[in-house]
N, C-alpha and C. Protein backbone atom coordinates (compact mmCIF):
# COMPACT_ATOMS: atom_id res chain seq x y z
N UNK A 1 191.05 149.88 118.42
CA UNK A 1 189.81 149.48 118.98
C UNK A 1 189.10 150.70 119.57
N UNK A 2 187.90 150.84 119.15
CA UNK A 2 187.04 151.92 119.54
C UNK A 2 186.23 151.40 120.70
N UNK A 3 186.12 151.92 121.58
CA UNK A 3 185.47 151.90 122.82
C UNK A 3 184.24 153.03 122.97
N UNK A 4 182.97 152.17 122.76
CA UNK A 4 181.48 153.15 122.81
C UNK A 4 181.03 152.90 124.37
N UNK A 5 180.72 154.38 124.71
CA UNK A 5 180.07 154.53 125.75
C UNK A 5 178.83 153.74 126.03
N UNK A 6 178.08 153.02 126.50
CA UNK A 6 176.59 152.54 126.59
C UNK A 6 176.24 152.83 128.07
N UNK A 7 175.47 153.65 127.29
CA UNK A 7 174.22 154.27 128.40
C UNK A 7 173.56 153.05 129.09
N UNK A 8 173.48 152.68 130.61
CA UNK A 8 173.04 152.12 131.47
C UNK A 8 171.98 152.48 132.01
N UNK A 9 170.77 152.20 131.86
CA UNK A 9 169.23 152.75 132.75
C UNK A 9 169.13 151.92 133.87
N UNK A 10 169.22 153.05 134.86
CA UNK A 10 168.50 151.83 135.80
C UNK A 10 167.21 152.24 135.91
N UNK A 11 166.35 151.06 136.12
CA UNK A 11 165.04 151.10 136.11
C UNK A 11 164.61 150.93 137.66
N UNK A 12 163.92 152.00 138.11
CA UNK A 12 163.29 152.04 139.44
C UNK A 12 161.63 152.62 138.97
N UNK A 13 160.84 152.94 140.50
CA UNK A 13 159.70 153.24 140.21
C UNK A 13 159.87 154.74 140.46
N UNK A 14 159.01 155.33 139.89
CA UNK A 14 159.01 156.61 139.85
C UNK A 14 158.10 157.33 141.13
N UNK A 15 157.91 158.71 141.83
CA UNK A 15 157.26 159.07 142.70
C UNK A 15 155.82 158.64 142.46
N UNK A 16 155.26 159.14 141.40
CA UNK A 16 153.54 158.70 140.98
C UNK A 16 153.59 157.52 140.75
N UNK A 17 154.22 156.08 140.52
CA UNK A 17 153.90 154.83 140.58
C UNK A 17 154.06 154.58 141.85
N UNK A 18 154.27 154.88 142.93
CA UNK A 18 154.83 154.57 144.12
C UNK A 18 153.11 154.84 144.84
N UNK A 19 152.99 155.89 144.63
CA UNK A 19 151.81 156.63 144.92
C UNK A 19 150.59 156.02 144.38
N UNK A 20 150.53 155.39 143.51
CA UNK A 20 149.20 155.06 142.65
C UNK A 20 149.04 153.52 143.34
N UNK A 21 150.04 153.24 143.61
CA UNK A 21 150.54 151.60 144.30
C UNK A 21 149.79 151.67 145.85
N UNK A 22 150.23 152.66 146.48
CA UNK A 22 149.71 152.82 147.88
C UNK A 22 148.10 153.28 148.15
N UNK A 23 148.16 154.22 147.03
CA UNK A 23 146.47 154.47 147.01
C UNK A 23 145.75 153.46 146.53
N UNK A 24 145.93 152.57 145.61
CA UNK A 24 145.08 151.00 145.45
C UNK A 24 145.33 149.84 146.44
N UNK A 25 145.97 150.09 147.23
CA UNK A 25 146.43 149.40 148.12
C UNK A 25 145.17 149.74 149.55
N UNK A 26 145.57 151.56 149.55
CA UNK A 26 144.61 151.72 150.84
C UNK A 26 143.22 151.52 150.39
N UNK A 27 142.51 151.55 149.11
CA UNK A 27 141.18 151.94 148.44
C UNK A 27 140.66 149.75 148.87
N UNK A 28 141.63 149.22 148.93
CA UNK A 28 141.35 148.35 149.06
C UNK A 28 141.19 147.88 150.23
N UNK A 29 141.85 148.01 151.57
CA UNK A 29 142.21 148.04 152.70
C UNK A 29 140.69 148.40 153.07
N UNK A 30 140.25 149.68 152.91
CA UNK A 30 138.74 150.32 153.10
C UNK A 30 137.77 149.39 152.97
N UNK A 31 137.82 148.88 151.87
CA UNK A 31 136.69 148.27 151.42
C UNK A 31 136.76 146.52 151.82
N UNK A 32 138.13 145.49 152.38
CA UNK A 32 138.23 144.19 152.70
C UNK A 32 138.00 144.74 154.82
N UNK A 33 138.94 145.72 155.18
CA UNK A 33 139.06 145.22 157.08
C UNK A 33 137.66 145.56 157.12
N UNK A 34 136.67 146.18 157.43
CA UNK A 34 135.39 146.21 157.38
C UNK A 34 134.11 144.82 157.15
N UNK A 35 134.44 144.33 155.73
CA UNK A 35 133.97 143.14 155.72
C UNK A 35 134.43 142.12 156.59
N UNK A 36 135.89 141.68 156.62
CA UNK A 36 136.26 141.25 157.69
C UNK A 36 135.76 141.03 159.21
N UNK A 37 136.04 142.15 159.75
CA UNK A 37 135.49 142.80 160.99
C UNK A 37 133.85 141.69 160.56
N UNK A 38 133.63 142.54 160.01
CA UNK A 38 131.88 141.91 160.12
C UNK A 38 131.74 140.12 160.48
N UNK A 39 132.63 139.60 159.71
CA UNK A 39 132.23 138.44 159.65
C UNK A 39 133.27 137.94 160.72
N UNK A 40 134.28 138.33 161.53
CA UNK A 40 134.66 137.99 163.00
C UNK A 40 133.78 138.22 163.71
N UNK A 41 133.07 139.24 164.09
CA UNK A 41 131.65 139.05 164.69
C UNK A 41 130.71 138.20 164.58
N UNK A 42 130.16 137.58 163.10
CA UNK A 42 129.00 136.94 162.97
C UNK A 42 129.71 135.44 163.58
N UNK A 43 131.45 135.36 163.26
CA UNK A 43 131.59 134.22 164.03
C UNK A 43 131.61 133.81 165.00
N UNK A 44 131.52 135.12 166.12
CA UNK A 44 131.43 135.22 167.28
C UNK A 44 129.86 135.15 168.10
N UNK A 45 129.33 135.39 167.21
CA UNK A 45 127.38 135.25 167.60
C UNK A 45 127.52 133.61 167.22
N UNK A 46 128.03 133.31 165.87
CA UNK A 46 127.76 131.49 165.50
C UNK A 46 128.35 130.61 167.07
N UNK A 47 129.43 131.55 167.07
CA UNK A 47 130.01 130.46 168.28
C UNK A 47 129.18 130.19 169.67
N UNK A 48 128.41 131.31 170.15
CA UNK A 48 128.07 131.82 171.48
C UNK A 48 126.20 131.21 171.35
N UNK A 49 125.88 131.07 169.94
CA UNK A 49 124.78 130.20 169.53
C UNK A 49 125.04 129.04 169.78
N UNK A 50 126.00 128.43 169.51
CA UNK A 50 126.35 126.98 169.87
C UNK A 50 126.44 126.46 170.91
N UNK A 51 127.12 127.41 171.72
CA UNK A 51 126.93 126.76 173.38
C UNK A 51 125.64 127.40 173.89
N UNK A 52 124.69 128.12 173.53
CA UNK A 52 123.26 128.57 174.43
C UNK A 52 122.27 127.75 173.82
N UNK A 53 122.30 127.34 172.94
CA UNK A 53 121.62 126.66 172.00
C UNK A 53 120.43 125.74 173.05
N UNK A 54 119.69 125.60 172.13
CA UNK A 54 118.90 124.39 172.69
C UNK A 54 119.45 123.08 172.77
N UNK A 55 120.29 123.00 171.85
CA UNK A 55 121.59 121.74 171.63
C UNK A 55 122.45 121.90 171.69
N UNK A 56 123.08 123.10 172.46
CA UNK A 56 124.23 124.06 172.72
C UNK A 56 124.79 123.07 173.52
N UNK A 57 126.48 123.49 173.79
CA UNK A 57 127.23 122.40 174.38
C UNK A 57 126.70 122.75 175.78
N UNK A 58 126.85 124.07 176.16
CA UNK A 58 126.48 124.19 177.54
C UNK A 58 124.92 123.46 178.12
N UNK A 59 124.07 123.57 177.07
CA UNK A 59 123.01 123.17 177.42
C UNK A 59 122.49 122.14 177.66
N UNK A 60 123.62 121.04 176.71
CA UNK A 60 123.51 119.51 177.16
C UNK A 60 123.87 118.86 178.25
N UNK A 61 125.14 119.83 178.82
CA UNK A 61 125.95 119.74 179.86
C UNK A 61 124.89 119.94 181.66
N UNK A 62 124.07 121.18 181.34
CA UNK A 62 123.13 121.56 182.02
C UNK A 62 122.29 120.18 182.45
N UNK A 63 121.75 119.82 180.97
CA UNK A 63 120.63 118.51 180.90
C UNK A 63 121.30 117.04 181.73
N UNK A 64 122.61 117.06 181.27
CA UNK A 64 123.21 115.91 182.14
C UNK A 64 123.04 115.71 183.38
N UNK A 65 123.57 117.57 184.27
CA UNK A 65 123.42 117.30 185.60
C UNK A 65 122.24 117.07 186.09
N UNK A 66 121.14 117.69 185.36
CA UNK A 66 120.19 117.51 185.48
C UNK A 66 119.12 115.64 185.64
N UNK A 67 119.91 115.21 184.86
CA UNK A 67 119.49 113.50 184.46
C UNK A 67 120.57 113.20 186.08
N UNK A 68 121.25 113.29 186.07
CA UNK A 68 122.25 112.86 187.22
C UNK A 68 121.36 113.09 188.10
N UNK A 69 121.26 114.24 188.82
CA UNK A 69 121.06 114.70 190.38
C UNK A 69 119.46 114.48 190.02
N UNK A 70 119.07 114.27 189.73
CA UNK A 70 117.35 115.35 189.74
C UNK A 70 117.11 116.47 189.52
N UNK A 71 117.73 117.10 189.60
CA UNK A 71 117.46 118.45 189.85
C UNK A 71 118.10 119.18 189.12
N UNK A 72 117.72 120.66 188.82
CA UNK A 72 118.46 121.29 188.04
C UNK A 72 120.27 122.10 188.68
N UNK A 73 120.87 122.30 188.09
CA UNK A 73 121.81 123.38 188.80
C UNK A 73 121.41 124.61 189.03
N UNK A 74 122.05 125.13 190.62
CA UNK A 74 121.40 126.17 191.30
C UNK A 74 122.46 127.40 190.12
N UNK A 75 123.39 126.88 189.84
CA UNK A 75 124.18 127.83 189.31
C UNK A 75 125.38 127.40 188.17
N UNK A 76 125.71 128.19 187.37
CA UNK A 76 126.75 127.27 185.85
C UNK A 76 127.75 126.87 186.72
N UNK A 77 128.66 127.21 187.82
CA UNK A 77 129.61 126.49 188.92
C UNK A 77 129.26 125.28 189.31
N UNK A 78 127.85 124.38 189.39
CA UNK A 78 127.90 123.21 189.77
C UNK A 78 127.91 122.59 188.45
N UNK A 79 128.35 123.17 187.31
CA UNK A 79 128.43 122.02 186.66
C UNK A 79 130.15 121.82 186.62
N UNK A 80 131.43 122.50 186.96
CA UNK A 80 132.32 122.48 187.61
C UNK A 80 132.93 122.28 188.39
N UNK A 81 132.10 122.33 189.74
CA UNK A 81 132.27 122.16 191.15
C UNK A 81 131.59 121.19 191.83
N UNK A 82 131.99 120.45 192.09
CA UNK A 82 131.13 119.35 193.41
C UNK A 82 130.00 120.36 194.21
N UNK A 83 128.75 119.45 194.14
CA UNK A 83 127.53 120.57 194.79
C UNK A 83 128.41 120.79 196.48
N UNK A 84 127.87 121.31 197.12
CA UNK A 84 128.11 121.53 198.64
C UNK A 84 126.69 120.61 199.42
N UNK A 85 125.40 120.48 198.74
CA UNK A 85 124.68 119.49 199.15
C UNK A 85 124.75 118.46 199.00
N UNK A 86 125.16 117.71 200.14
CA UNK A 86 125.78 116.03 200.33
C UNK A 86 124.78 115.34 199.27
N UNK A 87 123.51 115.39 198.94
CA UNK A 87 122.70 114.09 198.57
C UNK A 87 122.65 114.40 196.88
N UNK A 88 122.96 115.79 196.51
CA UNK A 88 123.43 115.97 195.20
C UNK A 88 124.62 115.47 195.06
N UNK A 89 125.71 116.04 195.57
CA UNK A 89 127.14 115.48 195.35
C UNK A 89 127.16 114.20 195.16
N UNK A 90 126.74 113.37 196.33
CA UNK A 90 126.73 111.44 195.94
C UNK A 90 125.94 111.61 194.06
N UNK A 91 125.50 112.12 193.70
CA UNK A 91 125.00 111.49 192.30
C UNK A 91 125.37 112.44 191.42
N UNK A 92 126.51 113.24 191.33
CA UNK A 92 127.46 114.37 190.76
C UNK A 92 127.91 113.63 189.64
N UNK A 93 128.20 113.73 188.84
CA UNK A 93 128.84 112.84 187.72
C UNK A 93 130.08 113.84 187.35
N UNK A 94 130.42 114.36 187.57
CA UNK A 94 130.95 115.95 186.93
C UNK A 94 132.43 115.82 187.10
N UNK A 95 133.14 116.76 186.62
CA UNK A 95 132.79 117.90 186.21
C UNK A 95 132.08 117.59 184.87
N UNK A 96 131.39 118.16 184.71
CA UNK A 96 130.98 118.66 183.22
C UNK A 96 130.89 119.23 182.27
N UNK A 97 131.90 120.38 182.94
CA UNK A 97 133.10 120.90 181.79
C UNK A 97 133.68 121.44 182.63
N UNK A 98 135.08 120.63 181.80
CA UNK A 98 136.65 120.86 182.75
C UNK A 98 136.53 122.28 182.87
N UNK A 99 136.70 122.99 181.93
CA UNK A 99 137.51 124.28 181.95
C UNK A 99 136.49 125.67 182.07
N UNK A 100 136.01 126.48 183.32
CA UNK A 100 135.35 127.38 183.36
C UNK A 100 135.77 128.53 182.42
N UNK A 101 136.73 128.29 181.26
CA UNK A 101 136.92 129.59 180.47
C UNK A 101 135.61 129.35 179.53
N UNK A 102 135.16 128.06 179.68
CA UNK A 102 134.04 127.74 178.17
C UNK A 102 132.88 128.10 179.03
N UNK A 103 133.18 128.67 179.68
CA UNK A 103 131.46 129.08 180.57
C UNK A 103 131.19 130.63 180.20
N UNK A 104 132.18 130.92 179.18
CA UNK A 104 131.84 132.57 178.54
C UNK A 104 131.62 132.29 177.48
N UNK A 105 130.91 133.65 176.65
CA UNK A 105 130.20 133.84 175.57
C UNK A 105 132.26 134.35 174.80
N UNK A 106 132.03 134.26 173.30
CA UNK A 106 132.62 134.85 172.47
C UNK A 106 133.55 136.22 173.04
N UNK A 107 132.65 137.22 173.83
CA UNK A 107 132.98 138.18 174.12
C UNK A 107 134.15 138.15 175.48
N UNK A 108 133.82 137.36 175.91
CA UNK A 108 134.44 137.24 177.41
C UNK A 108 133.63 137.13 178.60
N UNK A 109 132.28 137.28 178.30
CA UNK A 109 131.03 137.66 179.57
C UNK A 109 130.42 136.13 180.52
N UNK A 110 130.45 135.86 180.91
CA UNK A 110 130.31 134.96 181.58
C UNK A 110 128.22 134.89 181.45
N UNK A 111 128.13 133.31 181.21
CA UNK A 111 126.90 133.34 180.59
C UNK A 111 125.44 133.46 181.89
N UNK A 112 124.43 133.89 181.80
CA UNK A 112 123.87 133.82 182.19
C UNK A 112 122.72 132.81 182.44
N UNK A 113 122.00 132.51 183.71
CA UNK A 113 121.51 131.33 183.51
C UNK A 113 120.28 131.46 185.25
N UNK A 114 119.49 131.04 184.22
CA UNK A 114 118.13 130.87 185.71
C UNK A 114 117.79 129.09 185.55
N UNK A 115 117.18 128.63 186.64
CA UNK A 115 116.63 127.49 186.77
C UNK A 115 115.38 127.07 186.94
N UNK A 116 114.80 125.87 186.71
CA UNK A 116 113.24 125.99 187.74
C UNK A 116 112.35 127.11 187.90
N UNK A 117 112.22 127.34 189.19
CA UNK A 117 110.64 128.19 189.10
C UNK A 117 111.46 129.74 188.61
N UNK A 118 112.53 129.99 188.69
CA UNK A 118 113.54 131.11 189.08
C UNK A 118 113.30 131.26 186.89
N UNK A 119 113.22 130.45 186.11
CA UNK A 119 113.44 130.26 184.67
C UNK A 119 112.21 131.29 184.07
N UNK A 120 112.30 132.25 183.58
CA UNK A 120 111.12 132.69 182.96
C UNK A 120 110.32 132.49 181.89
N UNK A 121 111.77 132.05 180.86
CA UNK A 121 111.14 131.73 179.26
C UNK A 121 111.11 130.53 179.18
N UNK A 122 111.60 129.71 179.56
CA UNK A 122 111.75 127.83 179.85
C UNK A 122 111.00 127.57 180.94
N UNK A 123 109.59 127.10 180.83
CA UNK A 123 108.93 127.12 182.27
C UNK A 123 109.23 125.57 182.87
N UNK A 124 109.96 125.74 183.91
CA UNK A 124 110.55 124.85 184.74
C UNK A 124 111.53 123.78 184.06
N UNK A 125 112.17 124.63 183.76
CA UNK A 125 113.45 124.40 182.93
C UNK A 125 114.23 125.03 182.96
N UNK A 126 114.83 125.66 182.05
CA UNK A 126 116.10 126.43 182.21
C UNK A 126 116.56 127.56 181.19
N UNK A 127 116.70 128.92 181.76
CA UNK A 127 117.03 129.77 180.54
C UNK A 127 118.47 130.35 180.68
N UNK A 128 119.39 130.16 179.32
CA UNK A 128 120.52 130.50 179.48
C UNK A 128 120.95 131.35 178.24
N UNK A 129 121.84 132.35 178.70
CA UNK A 129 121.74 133.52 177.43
C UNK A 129 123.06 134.76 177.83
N UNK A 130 123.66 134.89 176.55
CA UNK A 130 124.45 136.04 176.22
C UNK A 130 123.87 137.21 176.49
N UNK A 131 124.76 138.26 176.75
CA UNK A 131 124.00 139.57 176.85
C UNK A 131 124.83 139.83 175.39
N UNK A 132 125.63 139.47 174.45
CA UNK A 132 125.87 139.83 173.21
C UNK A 132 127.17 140.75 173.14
N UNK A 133 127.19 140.76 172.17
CA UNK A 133 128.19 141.99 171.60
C UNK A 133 128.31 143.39 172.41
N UNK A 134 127.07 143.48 172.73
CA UNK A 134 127.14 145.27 172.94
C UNK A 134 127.43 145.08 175.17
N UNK A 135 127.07 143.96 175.41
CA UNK A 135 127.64 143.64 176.97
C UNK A 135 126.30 143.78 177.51
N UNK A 136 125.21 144.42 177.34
CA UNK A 136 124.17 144.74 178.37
C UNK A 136 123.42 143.65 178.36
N UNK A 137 122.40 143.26 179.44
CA UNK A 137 121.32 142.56 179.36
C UNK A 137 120.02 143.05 178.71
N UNK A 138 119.27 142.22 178.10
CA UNK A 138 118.13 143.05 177.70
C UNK A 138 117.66 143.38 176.36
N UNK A 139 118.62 143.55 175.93
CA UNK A 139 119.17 144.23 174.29
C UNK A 139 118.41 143.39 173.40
N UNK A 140 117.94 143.87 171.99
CA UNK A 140 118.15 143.10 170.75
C UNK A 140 119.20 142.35 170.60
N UNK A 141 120.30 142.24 170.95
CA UNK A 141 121.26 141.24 170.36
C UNK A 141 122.08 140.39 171.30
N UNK A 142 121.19 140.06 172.55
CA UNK A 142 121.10 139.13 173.70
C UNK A 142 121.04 137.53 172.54
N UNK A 143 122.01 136.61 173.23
CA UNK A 143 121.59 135.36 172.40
C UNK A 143 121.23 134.41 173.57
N UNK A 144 120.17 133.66 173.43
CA UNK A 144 119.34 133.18 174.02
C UNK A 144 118.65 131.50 173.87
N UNK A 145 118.24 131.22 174.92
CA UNK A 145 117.83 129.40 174.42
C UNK A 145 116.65 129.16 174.12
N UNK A 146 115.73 130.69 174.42
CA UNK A 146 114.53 130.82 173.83
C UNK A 146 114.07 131.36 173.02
N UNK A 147 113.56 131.04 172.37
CA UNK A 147 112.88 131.74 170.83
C UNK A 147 112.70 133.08 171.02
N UNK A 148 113.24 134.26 170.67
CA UNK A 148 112.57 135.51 170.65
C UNK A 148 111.67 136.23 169.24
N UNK A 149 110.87 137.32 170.21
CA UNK A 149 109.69 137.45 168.88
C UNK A 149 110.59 138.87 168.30
């Protein structure tokens, strides 16, 4: 009985397939976290639109206390907090939203908000608004309950 040697290959990847693998890998990486990124942001403006909104959650919440007491809230805490003025408190319906973490924008910023004569763009009503992405007041990319030009 003759006994033949047989050559065994093992098959692995070679240095330049290894390489060609990682560079289509990063060429891709470049071109998807970027888009990404973008559109975690735009979901973060969609979200922070929703509660400033004119039909925004916060804003209905606003309108409630408002139908309740008469009056508007001196500040986004009374829609949380029992007023400290006895003849508001008796007609308090509240809280009106449990949880003061939903009283921030997307970003973390805690929302801003005027009332009554104090309201500039809502005349005797109420203006409530993000300072946005970039944190400042003022900005182009402030989100807001009033129409900007």
């Amino acid at each position: 009985m003759v006994r033949t040697k047989r050559h065994t290959r093992r098959s692995a990847f070679t240095l330049l397939e290894v390489m060609l693998v990682i560079g289509l890998l990063a060429l891709l990486a470049v071109s998807v976290i970027p888009a990404l990124s973008k559109k975690g942001e735009k979901a973060k403006i969609d979200l922070t639109k929703a509660a400033v909104g004119p039909n925004g959650t916060i804003s209905q919440e606003i309108r409630a206390f408002q139908f309740d007491t008469g009056r508007w809230p001196e500040t986004l805490k009374d829609l949380v907090e029992r007023p400290s003025d006895p003849d508001i408190a008796e007609k308090w319906n509240g809280p009106y939203i449990e949880n003061p973490e939903h009283m921030k924008d997307a970003w973390g910023q805690e929302f801003n908000f005027q009332a009554g004569d104090s309201a500039r763009h809502n005349e005797n009503k109420f203006d409530l608004w993000s300072v946005g992405p970039d944190g400042r007041d003022g900005t182009d990319d402030d989100i807001t309950n009033w129409p900007r030009d």
